[in-house]
PDB file of N, CA and C in Angstrom:
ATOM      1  N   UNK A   1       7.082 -11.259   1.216  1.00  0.00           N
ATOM      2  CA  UNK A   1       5.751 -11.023   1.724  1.00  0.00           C
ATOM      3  C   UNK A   1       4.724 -11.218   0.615  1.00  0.00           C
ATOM      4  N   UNK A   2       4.597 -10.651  -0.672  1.00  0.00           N
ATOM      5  CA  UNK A   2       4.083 -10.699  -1.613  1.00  0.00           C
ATOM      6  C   UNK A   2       3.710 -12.276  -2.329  1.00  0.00           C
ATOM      7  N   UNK A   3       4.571 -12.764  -2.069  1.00  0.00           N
ATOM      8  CA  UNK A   3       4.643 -15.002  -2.624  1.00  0.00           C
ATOM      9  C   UNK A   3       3.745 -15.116  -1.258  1.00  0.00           C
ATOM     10  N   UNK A   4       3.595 -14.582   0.161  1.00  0.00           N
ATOM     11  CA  UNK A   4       2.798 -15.244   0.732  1.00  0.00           C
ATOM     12  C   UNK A   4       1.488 -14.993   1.198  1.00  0.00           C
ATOM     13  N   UNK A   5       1.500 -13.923   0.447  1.00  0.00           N
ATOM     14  CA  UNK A   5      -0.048 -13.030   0.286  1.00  0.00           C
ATOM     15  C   UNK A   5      -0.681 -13.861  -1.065  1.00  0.00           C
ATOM     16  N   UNK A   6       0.054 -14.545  -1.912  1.00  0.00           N
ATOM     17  CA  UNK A   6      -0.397 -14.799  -2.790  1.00  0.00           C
ATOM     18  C   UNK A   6      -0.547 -16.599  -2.984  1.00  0.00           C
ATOM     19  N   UNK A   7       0.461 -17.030  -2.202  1.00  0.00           N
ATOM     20  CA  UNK A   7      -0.042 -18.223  -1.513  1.00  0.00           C
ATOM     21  C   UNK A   7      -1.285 -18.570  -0.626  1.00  0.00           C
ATOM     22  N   UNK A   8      -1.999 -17.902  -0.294  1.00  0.00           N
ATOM     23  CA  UNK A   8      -2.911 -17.358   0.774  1.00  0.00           C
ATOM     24  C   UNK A   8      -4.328 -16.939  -0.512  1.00  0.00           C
ATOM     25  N   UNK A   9      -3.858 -16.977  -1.516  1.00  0.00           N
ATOM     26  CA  UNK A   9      -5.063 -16.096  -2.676  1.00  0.00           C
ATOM     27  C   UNK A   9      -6.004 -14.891  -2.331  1.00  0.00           C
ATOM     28  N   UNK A  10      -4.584 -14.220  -1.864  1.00  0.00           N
ATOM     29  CA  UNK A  10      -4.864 -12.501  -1.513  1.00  0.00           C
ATOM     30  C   UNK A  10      -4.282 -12.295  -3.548  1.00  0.00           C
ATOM     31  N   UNK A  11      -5.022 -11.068  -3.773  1.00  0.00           N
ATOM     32  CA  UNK A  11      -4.734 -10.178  -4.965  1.00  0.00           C
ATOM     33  C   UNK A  11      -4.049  -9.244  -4.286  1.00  0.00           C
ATOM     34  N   UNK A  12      -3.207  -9.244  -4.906  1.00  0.00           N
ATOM     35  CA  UNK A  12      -2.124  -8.050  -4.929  1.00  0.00           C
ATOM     36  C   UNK A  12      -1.890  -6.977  -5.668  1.00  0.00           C
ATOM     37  N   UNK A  13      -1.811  -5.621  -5.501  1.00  0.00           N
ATOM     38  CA  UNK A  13      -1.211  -5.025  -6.045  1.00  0.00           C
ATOM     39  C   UNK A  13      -0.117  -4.090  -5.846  1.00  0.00           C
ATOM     40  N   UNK A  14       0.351  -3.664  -6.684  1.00  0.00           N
ATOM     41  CA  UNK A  14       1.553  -3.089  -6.055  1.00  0.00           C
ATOM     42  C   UNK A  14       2.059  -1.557  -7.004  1.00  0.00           C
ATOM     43  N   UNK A  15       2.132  -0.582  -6.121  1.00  0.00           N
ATOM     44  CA  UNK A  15       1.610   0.546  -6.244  1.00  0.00           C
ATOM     45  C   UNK A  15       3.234   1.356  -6.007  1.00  0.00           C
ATOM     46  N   UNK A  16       3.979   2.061  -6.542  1.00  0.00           N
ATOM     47  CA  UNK A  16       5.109   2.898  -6.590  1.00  0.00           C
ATOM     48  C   UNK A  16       5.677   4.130  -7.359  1.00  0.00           C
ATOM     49  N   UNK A  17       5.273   4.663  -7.158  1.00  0.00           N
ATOM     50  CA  UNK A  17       5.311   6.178  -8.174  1.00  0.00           C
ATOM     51  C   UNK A  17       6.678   6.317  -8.616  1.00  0.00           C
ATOM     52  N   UNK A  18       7.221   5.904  -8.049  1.00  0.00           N
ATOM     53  CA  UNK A  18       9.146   6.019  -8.474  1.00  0.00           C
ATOM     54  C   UNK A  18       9.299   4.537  -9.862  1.00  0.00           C
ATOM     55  N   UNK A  19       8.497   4.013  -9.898  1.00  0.00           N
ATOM     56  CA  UNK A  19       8.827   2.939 -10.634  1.00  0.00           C
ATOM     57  C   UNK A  19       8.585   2.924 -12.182  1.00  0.00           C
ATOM     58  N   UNK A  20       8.716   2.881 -13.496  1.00  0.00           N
ATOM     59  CA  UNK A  20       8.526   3.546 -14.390  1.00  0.00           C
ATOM     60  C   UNK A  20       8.166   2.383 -15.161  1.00  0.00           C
ATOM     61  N   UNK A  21       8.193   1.021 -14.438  1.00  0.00           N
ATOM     62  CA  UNK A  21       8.090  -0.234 -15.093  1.00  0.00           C
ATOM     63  C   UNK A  21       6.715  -0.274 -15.420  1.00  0.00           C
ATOM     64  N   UNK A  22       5.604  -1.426 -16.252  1.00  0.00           N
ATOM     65  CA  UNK A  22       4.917  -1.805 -15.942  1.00  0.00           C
ATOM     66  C   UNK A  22       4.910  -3.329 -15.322  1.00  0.00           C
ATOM     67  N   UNK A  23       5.899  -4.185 -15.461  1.00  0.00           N
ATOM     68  CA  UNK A  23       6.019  -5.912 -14.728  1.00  0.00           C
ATOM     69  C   UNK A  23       7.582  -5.743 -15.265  1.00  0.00           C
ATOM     70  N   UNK A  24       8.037  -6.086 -13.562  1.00  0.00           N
ATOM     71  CA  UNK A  24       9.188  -7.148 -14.095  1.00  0.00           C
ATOM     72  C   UNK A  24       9.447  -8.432 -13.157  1.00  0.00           C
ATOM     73  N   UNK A  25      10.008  -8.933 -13.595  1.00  0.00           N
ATOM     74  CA  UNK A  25      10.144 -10.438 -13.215  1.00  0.00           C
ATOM     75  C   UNK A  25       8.695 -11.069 -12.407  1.00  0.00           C
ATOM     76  N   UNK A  26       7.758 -10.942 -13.187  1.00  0.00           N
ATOM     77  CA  UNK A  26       6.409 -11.375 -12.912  1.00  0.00           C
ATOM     78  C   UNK A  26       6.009 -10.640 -11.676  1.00  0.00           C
ATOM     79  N   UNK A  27       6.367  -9.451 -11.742  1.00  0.00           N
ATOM     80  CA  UNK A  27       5.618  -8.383 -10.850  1.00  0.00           C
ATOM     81  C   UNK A  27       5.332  -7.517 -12.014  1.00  0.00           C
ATOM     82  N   UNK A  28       3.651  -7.283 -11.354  1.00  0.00           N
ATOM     83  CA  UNK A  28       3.113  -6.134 -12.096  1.00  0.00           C
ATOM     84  C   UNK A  28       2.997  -4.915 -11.109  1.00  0.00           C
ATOM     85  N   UNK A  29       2.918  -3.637 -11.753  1.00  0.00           N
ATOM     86  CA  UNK A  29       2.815  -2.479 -11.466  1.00  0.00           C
ATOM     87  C   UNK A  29       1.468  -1.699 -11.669  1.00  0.00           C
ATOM     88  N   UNK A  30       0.880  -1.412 -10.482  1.00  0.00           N
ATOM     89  CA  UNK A  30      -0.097  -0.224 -10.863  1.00  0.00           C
ATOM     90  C   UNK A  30       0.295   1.088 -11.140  1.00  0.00           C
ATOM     91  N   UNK A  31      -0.663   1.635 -11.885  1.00  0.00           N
ATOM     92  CA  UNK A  31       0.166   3.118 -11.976  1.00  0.00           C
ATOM     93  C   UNK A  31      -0.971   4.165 -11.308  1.00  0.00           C
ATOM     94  N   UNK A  32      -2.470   3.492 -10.922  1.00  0.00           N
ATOM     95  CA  UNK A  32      -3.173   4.522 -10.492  1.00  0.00           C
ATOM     96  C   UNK A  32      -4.125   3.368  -9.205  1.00  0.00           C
ATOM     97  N   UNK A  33      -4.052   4.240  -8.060  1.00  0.00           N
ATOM     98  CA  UNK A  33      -4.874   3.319  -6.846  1.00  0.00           C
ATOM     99  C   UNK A  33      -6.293   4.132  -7.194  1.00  0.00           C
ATOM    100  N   UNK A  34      -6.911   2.909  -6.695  1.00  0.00           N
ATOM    101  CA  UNK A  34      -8.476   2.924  -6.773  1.00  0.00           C
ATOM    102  C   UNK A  34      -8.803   3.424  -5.693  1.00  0.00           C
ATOM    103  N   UNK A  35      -9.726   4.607  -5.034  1.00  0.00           N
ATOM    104  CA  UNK A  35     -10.743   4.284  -4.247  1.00  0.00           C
ATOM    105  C   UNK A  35     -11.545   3.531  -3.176  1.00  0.00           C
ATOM    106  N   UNK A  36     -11.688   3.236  -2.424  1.00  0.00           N
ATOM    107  CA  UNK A  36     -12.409   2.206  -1.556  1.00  0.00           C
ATOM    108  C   UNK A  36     -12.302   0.744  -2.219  1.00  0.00           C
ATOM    109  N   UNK A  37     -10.977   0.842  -2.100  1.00  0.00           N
ATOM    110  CA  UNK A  37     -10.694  -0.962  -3.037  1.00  0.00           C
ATOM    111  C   UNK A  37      -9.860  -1.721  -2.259  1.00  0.00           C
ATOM    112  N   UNK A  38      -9.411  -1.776  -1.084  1.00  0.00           N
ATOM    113  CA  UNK A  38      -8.217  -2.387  -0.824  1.00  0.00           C
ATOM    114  C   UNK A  38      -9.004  -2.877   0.765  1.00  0.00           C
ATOM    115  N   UNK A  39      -8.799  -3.525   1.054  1.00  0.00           N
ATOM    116  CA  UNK A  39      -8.784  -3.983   2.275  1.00  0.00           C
ATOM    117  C   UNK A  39      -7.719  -4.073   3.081  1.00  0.00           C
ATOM    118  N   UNK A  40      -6.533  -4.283   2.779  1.00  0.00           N
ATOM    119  CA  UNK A  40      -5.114  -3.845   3.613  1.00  0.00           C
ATOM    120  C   UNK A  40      -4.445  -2.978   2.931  1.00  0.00           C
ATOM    121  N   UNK A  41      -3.167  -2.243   3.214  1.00  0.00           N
ATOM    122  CA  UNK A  41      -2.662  -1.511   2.593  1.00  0.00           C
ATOM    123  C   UNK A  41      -1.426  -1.589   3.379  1.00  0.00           C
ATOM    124  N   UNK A  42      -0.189  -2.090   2.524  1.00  0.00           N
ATOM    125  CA  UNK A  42       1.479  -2.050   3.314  1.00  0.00           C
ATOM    126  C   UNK A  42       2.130  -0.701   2.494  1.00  0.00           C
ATOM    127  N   UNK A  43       2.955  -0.230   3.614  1.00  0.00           N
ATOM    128  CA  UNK A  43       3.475   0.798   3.484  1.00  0.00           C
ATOM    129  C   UNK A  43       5.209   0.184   3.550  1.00  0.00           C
ATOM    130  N   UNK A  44       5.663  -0.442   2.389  1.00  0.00           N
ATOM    131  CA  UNK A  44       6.740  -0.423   2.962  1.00  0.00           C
ATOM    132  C   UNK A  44       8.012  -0.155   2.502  1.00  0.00           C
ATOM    133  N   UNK A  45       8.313   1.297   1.920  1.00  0.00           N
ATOM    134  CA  UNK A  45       9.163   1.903   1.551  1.00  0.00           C
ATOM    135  C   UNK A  45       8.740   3.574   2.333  1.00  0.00           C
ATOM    136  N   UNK A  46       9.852   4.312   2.759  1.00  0.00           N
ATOM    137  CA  UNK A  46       9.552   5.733   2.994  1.00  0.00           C
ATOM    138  C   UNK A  46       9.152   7.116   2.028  1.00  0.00           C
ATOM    139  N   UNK A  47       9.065   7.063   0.796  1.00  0.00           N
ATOM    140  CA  UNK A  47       9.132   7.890  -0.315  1.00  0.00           C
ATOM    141  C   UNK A  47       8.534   9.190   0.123  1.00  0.00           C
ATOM    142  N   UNK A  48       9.503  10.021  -0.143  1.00  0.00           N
ATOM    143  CA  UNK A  48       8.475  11.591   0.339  1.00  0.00           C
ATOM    144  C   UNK A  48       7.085  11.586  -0.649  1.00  0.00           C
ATOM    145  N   UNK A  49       6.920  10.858  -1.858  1.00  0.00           N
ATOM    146  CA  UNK A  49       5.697  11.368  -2.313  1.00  0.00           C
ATOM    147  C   UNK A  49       4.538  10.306  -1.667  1.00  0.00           C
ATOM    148  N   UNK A  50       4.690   9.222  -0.512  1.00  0.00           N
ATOM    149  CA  UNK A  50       3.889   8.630   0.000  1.00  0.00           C
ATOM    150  C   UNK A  50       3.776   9.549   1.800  1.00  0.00           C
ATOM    151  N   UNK A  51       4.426  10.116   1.807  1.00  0.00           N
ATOM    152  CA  UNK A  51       4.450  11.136   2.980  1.00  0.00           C
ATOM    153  C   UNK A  51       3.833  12.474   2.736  1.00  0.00           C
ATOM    154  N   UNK A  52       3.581  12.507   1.107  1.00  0.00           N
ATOM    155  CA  UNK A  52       3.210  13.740   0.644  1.00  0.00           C
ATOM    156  C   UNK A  52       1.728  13.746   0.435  1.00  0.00           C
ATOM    157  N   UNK A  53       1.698  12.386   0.201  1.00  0.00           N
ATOM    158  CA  UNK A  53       0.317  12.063  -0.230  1.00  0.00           C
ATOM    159  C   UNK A  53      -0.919  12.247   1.910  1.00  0.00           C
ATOM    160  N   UNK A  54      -0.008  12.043   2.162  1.00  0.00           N
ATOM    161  CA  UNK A  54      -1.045  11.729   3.337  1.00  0.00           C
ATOM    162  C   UNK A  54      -1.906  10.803   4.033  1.00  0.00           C
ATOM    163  N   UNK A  55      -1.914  10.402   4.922  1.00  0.00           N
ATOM    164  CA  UNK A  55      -2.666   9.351   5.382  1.00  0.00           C
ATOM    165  C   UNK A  55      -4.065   9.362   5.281  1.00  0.00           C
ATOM    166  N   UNK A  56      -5.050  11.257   5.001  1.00  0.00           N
ATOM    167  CA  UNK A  56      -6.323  10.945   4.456  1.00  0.00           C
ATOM    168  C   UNK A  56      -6.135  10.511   2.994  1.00  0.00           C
ATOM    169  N   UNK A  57      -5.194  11.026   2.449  1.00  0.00           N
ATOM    170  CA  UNK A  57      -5.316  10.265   1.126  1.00  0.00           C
ATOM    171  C   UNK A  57      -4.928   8.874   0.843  1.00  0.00           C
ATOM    172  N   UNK A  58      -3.833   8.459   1.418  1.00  0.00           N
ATOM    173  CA  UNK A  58      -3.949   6.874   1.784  1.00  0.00           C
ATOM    174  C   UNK A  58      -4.978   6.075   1.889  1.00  0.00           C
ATOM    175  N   UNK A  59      -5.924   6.632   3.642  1.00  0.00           N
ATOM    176  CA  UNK A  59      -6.742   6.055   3.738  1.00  0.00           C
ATOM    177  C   UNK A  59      -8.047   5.948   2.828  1.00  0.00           C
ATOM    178  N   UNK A  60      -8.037   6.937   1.719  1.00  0.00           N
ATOM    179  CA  UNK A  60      -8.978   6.807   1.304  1.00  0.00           C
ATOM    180  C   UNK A  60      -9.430   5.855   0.254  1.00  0.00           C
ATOM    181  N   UNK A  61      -7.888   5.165  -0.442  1.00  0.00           N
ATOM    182  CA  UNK A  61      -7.903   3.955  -1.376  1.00  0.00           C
ATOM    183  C   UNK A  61      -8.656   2.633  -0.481  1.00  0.00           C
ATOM    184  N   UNK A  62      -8.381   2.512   0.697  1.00  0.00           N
ATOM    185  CA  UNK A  62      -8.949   1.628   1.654  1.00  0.00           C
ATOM    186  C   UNK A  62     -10.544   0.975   1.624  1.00  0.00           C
ATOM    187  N   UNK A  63     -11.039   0.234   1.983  1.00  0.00           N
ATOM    188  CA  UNK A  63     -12.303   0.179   2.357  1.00  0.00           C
ATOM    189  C   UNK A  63     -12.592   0.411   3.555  1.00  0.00           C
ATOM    190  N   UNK A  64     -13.738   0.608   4.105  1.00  0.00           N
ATOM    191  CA  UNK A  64     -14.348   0.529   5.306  1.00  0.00           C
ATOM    192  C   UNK A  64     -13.793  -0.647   5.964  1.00  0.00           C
ATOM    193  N   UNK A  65     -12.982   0.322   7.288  1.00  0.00           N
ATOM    194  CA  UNK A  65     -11.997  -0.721   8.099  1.00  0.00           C
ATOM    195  C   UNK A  65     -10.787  -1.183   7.715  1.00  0.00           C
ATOM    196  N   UNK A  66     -10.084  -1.144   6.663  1.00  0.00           N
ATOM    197  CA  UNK A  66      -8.744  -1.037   6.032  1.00  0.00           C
ATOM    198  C   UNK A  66      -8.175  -0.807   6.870  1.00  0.00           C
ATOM    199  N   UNK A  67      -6.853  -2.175   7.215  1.00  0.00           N
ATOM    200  CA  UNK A  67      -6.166  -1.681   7.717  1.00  0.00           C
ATOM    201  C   UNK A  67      -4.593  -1.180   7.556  1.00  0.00           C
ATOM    202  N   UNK A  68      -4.212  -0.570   7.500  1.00  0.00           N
ATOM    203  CA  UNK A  68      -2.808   0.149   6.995  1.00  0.00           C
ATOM    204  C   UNK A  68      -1.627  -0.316   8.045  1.00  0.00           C
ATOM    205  N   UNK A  69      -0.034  -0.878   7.320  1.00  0.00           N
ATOM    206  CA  UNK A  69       0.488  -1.681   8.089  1.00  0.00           C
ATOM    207  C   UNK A  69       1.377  -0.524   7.134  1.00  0.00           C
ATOM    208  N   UNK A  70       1.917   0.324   8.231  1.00  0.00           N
ATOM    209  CA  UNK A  70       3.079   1.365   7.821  1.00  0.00           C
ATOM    210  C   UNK A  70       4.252   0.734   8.886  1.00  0.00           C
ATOM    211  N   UNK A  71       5.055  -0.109   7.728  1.00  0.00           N
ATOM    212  CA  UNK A  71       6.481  -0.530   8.127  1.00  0.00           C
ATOM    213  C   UNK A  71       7.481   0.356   8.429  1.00  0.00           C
ATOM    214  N   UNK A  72       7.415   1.814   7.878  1.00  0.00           N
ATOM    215  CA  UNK A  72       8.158   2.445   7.585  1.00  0.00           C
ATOM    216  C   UNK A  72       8.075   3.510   9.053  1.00  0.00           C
ATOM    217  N   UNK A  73       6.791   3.432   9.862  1.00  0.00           N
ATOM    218  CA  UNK A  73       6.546   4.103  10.377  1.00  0.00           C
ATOM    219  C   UNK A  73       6.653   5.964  10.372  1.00  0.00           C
ATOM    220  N   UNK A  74       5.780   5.740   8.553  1.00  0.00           N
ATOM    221  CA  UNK A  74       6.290   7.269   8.482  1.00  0.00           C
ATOM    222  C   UNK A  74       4.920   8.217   8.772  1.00  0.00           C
ATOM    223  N   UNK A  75       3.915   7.519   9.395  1.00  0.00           N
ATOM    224  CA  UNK A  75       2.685   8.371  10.081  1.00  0.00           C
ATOM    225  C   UNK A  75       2.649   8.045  11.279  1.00  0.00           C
ATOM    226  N   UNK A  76       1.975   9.236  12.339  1.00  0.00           N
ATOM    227  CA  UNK A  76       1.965   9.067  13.574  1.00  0.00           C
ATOM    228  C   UNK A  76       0.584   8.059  13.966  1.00  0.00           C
ATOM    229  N   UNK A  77       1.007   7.526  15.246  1.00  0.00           N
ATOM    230  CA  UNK A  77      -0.215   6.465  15.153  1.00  0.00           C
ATOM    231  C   UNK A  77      -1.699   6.475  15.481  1.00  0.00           C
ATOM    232  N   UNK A  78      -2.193   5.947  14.756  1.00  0.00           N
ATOM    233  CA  UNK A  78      -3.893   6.036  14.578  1.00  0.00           C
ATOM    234  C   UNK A  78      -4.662   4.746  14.759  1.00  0.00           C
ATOM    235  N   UNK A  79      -5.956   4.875  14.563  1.00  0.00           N
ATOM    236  CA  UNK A  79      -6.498   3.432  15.070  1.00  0.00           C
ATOM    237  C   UNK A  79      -6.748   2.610  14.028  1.00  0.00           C
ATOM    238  N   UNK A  80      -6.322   2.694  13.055  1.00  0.00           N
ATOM    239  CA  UNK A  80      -6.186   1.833  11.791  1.00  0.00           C
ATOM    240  C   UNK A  80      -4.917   1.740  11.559  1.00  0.00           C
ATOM    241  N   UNK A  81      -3.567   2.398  11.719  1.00  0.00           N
ATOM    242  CA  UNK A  81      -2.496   1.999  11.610  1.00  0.00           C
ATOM    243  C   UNK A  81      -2.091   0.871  12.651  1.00  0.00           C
ATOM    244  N   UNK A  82      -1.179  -0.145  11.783  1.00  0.00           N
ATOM    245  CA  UNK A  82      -0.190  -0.993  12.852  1.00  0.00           C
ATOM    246  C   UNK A  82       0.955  -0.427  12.158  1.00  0.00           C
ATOM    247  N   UNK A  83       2.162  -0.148  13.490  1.00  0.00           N
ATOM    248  CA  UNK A  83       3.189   0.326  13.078  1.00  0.00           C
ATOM    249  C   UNK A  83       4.145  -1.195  13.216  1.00  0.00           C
ATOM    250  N   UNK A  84       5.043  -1.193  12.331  1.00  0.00           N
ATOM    251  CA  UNK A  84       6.056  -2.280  12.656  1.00  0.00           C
ATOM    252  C   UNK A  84       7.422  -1.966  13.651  1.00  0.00           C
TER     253      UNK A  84
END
């Protein structure tokens, strides 16, 4: 998914609290989400600390209208979520 977000010249980032890396194999790692910065947001691992965090706190890295694509379907559904 990521090669075709980036084929497309979407910026990516990629965000995992379990991960201790900063890049490997030409993946980089964020270690802190921004604020009203994202225009999509994939959810696609289950991690209790992304279940912990919450979907207002999720949504709040988002911009106005962000939409959140929880693969994992680990929030109940809302009008900005697409569930897979």
């Amino acid at each position: 998914m990521r090669s075709e977000l980036l084929k497309k010249k979407c910026k990516v980032d990629i965000y995992d609290p379990h991960v201790e890396l900063v890049s490997y194999n030409k993946i980089k790692f964020i270690k802190k989400l921004n604020k009203n910065y994202y225009d999509g947001i994939i959810i696609s691992v289950d991690h209790s600390s992304f279940k912990n965090m919450g979907y207002k706190k999720i949504s709040s890295v988002g911009k106005k209208g962000c939409k959140i694509f929880d693969i994992k379907n680990i929030f109940p559904p809302k009008k900005n979520i697409i569930q897979l």
